[in-house]
N, C-alpha and C. Protein backbone atom coordinates (compact mmCIF):
# COMPACT_ATOMS: atom_id res chain seq x y z
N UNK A 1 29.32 64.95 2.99
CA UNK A 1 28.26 64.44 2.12
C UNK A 1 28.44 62.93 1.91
N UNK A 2 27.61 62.43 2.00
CA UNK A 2 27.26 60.61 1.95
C UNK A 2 27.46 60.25 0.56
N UNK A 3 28.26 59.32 0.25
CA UNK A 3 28.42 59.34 -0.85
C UNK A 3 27.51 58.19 -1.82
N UNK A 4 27.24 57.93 -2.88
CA UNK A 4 26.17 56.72 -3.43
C UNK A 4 26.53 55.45 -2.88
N UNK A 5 25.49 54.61 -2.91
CA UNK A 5 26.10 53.47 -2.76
C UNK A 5 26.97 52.57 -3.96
N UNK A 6 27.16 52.84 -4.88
CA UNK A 6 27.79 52.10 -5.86
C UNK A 6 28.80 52.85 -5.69
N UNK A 7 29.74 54.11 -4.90
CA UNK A 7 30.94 54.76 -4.93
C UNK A 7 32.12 54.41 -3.28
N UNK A 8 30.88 53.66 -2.43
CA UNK A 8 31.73 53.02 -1.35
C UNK A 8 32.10 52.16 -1.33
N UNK A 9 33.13 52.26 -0.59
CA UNK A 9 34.42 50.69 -1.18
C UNK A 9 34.50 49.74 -0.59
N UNK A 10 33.65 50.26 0.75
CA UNK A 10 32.81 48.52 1.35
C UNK A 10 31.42 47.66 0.60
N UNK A 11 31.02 48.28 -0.22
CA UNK A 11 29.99 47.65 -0.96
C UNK A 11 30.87 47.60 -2.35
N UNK A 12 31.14 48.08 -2.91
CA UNK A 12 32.15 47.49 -3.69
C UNK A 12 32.91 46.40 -3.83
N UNK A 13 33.35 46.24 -2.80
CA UNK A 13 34.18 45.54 -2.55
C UNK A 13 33.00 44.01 -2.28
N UNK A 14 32.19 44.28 -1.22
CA UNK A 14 31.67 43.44 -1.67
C UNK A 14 30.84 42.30 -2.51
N UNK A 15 30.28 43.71 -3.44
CA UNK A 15 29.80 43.24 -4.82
C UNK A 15 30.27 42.51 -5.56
N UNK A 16 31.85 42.93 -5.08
CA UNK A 16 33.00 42.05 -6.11
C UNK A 16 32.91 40.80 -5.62
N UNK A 17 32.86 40.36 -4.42
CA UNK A 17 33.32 39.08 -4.15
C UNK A 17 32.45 38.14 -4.22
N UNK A 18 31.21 38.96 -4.04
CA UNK A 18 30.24 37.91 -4.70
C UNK A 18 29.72 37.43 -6.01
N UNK A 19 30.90 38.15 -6.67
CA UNK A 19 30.47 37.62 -8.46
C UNK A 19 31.38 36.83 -8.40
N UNK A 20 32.34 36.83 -7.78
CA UNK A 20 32.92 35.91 -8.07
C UNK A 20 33.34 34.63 -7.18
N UNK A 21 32.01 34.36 -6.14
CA UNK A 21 32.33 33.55 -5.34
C UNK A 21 31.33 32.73 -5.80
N UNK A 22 31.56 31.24 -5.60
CA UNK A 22 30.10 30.33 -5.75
C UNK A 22 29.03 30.78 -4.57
N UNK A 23 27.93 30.45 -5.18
CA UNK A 23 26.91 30.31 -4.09
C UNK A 23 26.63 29.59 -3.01
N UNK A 24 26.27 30.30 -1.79
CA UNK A 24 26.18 28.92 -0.17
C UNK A 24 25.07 28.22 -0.61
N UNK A 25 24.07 28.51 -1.37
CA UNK A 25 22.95 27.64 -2.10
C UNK A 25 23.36 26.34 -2.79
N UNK A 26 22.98 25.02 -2.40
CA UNK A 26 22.71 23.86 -3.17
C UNK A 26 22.46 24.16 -4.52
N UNK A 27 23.10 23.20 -5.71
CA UNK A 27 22.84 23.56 -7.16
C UNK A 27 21.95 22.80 -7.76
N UNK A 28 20.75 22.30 -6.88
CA UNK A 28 19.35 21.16 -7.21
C UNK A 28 18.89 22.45 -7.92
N UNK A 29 18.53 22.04 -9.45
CA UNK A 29 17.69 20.31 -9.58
C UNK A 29 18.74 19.81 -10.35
N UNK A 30 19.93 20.68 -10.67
CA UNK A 30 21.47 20.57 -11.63
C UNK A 30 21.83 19.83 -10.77
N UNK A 31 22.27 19.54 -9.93
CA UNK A 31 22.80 18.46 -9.26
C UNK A 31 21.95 18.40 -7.77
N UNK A 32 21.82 16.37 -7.76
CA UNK A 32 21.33 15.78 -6.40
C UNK A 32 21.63 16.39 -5.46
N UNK A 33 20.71 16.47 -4.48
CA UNK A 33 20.73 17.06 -2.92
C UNK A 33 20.71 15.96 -2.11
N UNK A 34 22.21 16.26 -1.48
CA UNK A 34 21.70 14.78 -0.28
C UNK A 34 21.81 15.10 1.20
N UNK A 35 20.42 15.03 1.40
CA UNK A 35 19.86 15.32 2.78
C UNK A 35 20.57 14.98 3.66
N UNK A 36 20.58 15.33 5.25
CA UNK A 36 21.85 14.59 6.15
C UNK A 36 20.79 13.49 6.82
N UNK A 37 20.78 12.62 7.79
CA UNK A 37 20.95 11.21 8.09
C UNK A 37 19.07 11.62 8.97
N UNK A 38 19.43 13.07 9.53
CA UNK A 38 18.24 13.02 10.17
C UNK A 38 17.21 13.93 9.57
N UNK A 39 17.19 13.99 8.45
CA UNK A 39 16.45 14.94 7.63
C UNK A 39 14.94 14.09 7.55
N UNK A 40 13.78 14.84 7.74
CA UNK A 40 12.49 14.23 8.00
C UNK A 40 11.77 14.68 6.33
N UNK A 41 11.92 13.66 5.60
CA UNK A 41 11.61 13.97 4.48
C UNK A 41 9.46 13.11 4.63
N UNK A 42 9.42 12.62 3.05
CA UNK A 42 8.19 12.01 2.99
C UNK A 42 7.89 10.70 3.51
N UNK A 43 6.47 10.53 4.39
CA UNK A 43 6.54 9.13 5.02
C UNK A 43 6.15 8.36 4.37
N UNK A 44 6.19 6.85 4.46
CA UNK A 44 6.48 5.89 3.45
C UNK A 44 5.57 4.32 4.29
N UNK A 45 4.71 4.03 3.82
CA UNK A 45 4.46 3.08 5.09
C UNK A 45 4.94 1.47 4.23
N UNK A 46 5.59 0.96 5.25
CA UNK A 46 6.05 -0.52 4.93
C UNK A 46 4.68 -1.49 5.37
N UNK A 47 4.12 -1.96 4.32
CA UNK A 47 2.90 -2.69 4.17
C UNK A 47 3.08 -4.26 4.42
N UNK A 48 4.51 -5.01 4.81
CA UNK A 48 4.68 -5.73 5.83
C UNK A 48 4.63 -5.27 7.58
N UNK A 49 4.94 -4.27 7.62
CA UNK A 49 5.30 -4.31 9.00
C UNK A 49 4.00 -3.02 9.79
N UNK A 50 2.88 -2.51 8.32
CA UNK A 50 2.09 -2.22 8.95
C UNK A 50 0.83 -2.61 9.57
N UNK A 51 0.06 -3.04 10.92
CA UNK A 51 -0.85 -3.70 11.30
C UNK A 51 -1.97 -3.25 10.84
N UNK A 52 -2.28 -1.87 10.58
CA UNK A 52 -3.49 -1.44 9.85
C UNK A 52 -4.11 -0.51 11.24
N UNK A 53 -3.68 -0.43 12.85
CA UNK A 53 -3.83 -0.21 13.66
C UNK A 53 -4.79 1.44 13.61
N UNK A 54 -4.28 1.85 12.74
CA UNK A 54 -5.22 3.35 12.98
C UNK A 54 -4.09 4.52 14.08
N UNK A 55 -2.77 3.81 14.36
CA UNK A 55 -2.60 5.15 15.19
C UNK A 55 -1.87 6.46 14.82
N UNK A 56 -1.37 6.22 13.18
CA UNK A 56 -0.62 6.92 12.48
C UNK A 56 -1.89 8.02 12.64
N UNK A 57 -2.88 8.07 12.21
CA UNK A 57 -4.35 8.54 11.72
C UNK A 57 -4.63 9.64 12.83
N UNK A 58 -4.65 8.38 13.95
CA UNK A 58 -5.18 9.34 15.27
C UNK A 58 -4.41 10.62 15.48
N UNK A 59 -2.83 10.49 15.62
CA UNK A 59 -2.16 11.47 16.21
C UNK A 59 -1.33 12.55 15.11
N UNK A 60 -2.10 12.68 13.88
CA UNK A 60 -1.56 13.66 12.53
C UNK A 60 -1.99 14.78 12.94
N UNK A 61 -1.00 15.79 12.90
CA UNK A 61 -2.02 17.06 13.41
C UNK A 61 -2.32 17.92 12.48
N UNK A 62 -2.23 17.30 10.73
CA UNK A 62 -2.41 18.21 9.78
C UNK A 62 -4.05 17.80 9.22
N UNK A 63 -4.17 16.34 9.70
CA UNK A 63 -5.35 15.07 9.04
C UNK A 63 -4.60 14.71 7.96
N UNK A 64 -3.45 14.48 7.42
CA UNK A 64 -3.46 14.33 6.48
C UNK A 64 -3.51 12.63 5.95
N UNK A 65 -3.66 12.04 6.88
CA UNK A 65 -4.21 10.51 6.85
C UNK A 65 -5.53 9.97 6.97
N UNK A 66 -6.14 9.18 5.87
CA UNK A 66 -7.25 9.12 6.24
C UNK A 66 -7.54 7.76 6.24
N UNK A 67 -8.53 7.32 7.37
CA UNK A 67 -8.77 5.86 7.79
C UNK A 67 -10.24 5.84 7.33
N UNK A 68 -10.43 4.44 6.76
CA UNK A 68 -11.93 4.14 6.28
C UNK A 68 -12.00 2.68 6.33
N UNK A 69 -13.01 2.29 7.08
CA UNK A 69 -13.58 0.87 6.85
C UNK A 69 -14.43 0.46 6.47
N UNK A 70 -14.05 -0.52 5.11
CA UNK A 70 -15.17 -1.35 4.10
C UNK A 70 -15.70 -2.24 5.04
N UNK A 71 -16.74 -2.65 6.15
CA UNK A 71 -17.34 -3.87 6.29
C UNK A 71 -17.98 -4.77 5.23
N UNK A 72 -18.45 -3.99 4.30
CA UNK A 72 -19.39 -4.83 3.18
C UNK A 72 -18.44 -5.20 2.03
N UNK A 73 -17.08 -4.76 2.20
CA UNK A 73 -15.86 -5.50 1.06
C UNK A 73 -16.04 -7.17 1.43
N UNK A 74 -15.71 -7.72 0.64
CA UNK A 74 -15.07 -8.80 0.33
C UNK A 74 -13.60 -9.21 -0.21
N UNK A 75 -12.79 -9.48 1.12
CA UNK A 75 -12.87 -9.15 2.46
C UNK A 75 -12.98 -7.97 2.78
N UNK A 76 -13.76 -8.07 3.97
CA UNK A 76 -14.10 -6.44 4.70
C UNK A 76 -12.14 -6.02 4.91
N UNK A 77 -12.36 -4.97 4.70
CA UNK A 77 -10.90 -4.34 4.21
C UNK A 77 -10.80 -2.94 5.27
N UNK A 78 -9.62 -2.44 5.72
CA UNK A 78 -9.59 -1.07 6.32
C UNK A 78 -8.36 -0.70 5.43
N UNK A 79 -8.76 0.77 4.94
CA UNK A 79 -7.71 1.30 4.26
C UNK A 79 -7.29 2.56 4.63
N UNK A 80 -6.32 3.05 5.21
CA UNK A 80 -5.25 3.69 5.18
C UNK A 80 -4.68 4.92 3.80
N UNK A 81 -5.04 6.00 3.86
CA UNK A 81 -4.55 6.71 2.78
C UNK A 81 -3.67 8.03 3.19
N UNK A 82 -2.44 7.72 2.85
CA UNK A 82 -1.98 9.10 3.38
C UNK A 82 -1.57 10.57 2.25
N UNK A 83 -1.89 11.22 2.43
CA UNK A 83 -2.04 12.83 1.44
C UNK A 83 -0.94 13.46 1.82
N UNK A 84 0.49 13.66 0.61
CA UNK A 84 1.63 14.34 1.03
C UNK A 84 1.45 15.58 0.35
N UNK A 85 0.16 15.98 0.07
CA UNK A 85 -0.04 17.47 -0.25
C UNK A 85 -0.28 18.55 0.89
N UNK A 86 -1.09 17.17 1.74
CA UNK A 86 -1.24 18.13 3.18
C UNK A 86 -0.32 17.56 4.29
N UNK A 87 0.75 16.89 4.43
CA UNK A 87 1.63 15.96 5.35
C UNK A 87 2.54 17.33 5.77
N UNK A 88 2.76 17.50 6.78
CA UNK A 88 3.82 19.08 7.26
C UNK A 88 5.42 17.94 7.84
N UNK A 89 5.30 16.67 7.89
CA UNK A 89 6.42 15.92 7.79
C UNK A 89 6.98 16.24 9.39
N UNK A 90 6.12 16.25 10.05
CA UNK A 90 6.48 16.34 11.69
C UNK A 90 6.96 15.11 12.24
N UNK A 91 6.89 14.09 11.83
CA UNK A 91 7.11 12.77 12.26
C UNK A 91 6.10 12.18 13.13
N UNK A 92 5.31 12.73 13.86
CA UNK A 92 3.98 12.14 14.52
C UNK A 92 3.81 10.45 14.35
N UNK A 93 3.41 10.22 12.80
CA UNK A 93 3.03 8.83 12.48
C UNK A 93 3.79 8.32 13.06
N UNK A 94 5.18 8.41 13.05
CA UNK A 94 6.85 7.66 13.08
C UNK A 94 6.52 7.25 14.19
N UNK A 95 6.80 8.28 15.28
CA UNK A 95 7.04 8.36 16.59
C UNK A 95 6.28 7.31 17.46
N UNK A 96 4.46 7.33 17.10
CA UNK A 96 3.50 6.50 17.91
C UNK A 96 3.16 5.56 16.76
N UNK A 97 4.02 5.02 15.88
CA UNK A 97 3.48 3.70 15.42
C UNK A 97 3.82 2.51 16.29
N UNK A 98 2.79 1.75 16.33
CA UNK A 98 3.04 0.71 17.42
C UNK A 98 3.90 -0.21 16.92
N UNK A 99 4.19 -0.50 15.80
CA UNK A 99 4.80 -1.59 15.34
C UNK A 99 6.42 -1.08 15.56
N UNK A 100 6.82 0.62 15.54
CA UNK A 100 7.62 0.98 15.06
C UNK A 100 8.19 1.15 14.02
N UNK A 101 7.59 0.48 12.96
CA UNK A 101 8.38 0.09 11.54
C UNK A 101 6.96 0.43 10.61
N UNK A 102 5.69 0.43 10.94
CA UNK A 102 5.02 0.84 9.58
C UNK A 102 4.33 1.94 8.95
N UNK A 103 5.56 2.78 9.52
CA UNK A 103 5.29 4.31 8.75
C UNK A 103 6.45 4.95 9.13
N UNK A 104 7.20 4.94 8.06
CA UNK A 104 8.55 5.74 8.63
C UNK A 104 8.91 7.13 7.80
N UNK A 105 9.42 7.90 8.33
CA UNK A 105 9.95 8.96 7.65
C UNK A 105 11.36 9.02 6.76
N UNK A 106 11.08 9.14 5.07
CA UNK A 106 12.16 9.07 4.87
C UNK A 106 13.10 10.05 3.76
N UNK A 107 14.25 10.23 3.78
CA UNK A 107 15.07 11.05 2.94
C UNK A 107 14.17 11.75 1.68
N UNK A 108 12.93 11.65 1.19
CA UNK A 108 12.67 11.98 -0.22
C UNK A 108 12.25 13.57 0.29
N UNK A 109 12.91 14.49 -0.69
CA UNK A 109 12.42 15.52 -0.51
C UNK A 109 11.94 16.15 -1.83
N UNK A 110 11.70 15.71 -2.96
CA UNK A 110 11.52 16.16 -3.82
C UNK A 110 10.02 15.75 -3.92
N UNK A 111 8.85 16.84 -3.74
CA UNK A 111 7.53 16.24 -4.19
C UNK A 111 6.76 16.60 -5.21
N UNK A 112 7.25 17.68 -6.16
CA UNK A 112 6.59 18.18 -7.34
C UNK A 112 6.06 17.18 -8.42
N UNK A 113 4.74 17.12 -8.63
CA UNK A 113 3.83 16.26 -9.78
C UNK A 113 3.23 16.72 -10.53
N UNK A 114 2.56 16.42 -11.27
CA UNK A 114 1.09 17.10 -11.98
C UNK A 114 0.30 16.27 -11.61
N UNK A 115 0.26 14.92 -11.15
CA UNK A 115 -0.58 14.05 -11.54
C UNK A 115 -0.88 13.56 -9.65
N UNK A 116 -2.55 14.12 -9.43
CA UNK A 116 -2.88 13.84 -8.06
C UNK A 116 -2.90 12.38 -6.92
N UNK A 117 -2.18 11.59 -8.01
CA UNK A 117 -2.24 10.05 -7.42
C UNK A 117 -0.83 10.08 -6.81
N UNK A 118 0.27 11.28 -7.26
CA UNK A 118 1.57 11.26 -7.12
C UNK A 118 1.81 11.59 -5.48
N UNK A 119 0.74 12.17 -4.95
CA UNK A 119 0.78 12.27 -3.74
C UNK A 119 -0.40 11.65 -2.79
N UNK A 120 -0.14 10.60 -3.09
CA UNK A 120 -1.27 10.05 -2.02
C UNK A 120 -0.35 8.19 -2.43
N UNK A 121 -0.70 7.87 -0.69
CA UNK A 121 0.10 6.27 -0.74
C UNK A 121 -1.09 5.63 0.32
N UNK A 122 -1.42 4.25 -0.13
CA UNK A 122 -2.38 3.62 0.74
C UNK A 122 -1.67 2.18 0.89
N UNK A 123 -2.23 1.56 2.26
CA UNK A 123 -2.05 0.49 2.57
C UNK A 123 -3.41 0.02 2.90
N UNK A 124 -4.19 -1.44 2.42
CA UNK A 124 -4.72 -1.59 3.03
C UNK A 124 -4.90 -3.31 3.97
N UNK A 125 -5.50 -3.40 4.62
CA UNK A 125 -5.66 -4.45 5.48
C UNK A 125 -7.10 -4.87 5.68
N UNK A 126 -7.22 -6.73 5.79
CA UNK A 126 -7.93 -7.12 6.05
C UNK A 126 -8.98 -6.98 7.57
N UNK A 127 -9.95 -6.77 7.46
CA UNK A 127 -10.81 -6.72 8.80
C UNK A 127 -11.30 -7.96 9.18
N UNK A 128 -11.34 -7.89 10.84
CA UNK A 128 -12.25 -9.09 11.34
C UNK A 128 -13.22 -8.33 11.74
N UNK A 129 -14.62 -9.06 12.13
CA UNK A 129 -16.01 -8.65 11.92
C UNK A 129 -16.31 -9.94 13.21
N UNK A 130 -17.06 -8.97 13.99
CA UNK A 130 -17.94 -9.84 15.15
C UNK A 130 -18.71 -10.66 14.27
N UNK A 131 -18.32 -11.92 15.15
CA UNK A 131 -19.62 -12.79 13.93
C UNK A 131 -21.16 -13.06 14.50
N UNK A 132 -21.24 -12.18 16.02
CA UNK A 132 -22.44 -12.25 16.34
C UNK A 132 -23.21 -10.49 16.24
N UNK A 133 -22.72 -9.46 16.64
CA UNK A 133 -23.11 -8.13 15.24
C UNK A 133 -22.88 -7.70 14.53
N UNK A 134 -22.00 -7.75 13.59
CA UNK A 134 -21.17 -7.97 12.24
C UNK A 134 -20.55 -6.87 12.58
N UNK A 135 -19.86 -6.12 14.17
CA UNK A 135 -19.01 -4.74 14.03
C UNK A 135 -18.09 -5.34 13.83
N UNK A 136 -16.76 -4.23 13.31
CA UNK A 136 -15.41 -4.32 12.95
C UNK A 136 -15.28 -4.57 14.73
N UNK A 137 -14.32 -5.39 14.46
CA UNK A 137 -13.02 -5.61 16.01
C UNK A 137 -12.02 -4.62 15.59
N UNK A 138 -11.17 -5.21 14.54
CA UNK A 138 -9.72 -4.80 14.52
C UNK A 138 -9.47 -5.21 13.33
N UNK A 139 -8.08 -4.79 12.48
CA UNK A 139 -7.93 -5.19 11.30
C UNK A 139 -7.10 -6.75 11.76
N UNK A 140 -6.61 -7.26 11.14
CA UNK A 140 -6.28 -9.06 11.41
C UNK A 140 -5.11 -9.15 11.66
N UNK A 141 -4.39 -8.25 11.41
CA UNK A 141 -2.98 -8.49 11.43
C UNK A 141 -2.57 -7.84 12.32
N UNK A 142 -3.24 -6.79 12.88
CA UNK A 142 -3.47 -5.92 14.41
C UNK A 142 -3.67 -6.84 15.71
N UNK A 143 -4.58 -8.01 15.29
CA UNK A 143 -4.55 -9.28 16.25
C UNK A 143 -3.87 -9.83 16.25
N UNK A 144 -3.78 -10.57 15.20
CA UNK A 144 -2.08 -11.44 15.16
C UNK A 144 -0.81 -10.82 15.71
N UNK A 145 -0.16 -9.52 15.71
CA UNK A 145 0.77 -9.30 16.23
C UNK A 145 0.50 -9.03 17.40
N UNK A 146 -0.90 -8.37 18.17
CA UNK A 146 -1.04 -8.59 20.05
C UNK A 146 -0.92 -9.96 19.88
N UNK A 147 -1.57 -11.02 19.49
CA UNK A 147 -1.26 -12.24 20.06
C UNK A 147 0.17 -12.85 20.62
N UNK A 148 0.60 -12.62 19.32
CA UNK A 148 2.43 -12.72 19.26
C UNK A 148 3.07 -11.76 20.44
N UNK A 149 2.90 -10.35 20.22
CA UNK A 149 3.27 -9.98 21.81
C UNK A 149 2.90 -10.65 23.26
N UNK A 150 1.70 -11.29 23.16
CA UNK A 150 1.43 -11.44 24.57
C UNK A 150 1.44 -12.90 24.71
N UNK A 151 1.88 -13.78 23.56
CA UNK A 151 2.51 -14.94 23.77
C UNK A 151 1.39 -15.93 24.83
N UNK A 152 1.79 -16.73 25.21
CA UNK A 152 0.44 -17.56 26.40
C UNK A 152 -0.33 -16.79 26.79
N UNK A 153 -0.28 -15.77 27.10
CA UNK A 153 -1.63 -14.97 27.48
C UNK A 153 -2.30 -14.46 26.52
N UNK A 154 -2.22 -14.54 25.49
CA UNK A 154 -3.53 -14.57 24.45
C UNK A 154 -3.94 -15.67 24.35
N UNK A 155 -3.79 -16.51 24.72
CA UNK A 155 -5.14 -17.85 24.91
C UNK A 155 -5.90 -17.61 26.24
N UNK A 156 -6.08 -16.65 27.06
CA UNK A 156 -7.11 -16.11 27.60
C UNK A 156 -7.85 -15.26 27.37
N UNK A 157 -7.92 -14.82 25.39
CA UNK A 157 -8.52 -14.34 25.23
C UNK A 157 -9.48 -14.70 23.77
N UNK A 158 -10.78 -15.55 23.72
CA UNK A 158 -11.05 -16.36 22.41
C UNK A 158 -10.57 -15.63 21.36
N UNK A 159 -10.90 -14.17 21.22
CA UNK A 159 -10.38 -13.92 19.97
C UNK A 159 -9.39 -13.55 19.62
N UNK A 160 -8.11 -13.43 20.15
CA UNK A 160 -6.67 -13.72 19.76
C UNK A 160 -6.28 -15.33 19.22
N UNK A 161 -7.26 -16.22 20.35
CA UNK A 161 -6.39 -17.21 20.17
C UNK A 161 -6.96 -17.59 18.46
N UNK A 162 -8.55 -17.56 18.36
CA UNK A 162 -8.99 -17.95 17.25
C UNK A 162 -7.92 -17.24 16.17
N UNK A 163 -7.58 -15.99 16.13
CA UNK A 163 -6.47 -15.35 15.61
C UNK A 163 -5.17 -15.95 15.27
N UNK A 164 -4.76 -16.56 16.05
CA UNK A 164 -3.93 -17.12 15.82
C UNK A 164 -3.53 -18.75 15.43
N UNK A 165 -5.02 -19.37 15.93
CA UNK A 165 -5.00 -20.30 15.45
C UNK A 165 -5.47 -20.46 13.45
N UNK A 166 -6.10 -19.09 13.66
CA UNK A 166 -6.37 -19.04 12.09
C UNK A 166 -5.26 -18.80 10.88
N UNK A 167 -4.16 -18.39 11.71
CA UNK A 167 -2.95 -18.17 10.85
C UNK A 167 -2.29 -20.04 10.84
N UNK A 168 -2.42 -20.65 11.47
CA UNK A 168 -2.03 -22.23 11.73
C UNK A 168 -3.29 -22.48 10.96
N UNK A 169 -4.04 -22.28 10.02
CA UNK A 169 -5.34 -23.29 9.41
C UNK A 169 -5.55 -24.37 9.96
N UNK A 170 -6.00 -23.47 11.49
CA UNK A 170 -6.77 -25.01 11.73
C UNK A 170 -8.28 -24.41 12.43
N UNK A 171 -8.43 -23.61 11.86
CA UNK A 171 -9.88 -22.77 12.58
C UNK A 171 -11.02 -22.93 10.68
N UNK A 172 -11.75 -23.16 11.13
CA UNK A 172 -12.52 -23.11 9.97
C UNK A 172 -13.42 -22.11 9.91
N UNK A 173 -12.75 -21.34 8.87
CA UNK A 173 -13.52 -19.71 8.98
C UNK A 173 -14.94 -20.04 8.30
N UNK A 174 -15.69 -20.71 7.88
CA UNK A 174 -17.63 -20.55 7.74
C UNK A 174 -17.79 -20.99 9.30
N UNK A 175 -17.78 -21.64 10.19
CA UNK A 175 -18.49 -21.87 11.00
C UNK A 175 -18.90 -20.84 11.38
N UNK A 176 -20.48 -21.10 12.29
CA UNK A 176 -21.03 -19.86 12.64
C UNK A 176 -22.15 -20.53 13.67
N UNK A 177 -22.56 -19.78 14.43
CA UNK A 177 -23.58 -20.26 15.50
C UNK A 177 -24.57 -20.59 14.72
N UNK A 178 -25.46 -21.70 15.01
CA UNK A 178 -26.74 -22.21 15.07
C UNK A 178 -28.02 -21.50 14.64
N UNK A 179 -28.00 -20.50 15.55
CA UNK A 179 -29.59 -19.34 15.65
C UNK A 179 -28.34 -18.50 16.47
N UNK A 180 -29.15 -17.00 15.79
CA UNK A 180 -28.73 -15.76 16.43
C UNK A 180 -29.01 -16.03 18.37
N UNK A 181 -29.78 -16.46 18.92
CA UNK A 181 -29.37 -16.35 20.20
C UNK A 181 -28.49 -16.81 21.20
N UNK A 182 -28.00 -15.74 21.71
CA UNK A 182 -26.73 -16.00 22.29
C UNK A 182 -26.26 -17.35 23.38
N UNK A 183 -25.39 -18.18 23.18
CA UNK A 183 -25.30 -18.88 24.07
C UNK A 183 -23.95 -18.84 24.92
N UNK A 184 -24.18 -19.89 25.88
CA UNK A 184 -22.66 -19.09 26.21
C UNK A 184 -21.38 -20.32 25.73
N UNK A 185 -22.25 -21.68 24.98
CA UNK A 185 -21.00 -21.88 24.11
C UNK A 185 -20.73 -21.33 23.00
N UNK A 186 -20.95 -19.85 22.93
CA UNK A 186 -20.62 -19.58 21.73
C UNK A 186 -19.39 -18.67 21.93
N UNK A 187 -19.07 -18.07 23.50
CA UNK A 187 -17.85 -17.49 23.46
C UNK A 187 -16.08 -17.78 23.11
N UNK A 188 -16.10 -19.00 22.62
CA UNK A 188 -15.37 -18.88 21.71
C UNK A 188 -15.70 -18.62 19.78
N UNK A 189 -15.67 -17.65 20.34
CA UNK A 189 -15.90 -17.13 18.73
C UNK A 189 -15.54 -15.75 18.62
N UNK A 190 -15.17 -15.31 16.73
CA UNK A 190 -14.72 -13.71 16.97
C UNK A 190 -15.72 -12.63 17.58
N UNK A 191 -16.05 -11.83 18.59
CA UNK A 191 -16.76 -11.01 19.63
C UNK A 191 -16.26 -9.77 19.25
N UNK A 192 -17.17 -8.71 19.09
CA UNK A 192 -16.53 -7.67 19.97
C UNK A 192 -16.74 -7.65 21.40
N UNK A 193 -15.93 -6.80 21.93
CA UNK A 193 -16.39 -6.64 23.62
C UNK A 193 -17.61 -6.82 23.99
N UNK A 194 -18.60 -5.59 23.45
CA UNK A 194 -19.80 -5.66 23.82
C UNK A 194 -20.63 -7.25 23.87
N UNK A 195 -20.60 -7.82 22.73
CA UNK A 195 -21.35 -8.91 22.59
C UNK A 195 -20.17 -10.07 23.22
N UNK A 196 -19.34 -9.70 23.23
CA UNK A 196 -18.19 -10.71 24.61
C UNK A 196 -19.10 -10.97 26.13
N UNK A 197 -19.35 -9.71 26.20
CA UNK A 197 -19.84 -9.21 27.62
C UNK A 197 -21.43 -10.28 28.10
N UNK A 198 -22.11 -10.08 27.03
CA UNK A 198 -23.46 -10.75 26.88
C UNK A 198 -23.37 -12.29 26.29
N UNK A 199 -22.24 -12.73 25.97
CA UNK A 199 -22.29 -14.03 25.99
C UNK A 199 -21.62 -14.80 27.24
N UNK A 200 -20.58 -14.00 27.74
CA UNK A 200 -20.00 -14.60 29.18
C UNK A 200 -21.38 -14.65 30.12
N UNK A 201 -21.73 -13.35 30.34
CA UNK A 201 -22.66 -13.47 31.27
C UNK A 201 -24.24 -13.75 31.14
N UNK A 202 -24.67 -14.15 29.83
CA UNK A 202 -26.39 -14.86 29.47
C UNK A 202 -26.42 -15.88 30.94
N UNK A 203 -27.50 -15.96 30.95
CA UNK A 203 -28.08 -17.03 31.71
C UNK A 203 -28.12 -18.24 31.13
């Protein structure tokens, strides 16, 4: 006959040892938890070293980043909002930020709030604006650092260089063409592609 389980002396025995052994469980929120070196906690974006680029955004596979551009701000502004209610902390952003440095993953693992602002972090950045169809190009600081990467060869391209000459103040940001029709001294000026395309090649 099988005897109860509270009368065998292998469960007994082990009952015992676990009253009186500590727990393999961490003793948070009684004492700090410290994560090890590669622990992928909450991402954090460094608002120096982020360009405003959009690629954190593109490659989230939860959405939990959301990209929006003010053209009609003053300055036209692109903002960046990231939601650590819906973030699954895959590292994605980390991995394909171009800068490398402006969205990193880091040690915080504690995210409990009441208060819905507690999880949400924004960066935002200034926009440049075609000055012949008022579309967004790129945010400004997204230009400035291609320029800086591509060093002399962004002066083969007007709107890097204007980019960069605008960080040297020596570009005078009101100027503006004459009359809306296109000329082709007007390709030095900020373009998007499209209207790049139709000012190189006007007659």
């Amino acid at each position: 006959m099988k005897l109860p389980c509270l009368l065998q002396v292998r469960i007994l025995k082990l009952a015992l040892t676990s009253l009186f052994t500590r727990p393999y469980t961490t003793r948070f929120p009684k004492e700090a938890f410290e994560p090890i070196e590669e622990f992928r906690g909450r991402p954090r974006y460094d608002k120096d070293a982020c360009i405003g680029c959009g690629a954190c955004a593109e490659v989230c596979p939860s959405g939990c980043i959301e990209l929006v551009d003010d053209a009609d701000a003053a300055p036209p502004a692109r903002r960046l909002t990231h939601y650590m209610d819906r973030c699954i902390c895959c590292g994605q952003c980390e991995r394909y930020c171009t800068t490398e440095k402006g969205i990193t993953l880091t040690n915080e693992y504690d995210f409990a709030g009441f208060d819905p602002s507690d999880f949400e972090e924004s960066v935002e950045k200034e926009l440049l604006l075609c000055e012949s169809c008022g579309c967004v190009i790129a945010p400004k600081d997204q230009v400035r650092w291609l320029a800086r990467r591509l060093g002399p060869l962004a002066f083969t391209n007007p709107t890097l260089m204007l980019a960069a000459y605008d960080q040297l103040a020596v570009v005078d940001p009101d100027a503006a063409p004459a009359d809306d029709e296109r000329q082709r001294s007007q390709r030095v000026s900020m373009q998007c592609p499209r209207c790049r395309r139709k000012t190189v090649f006007v007659m």
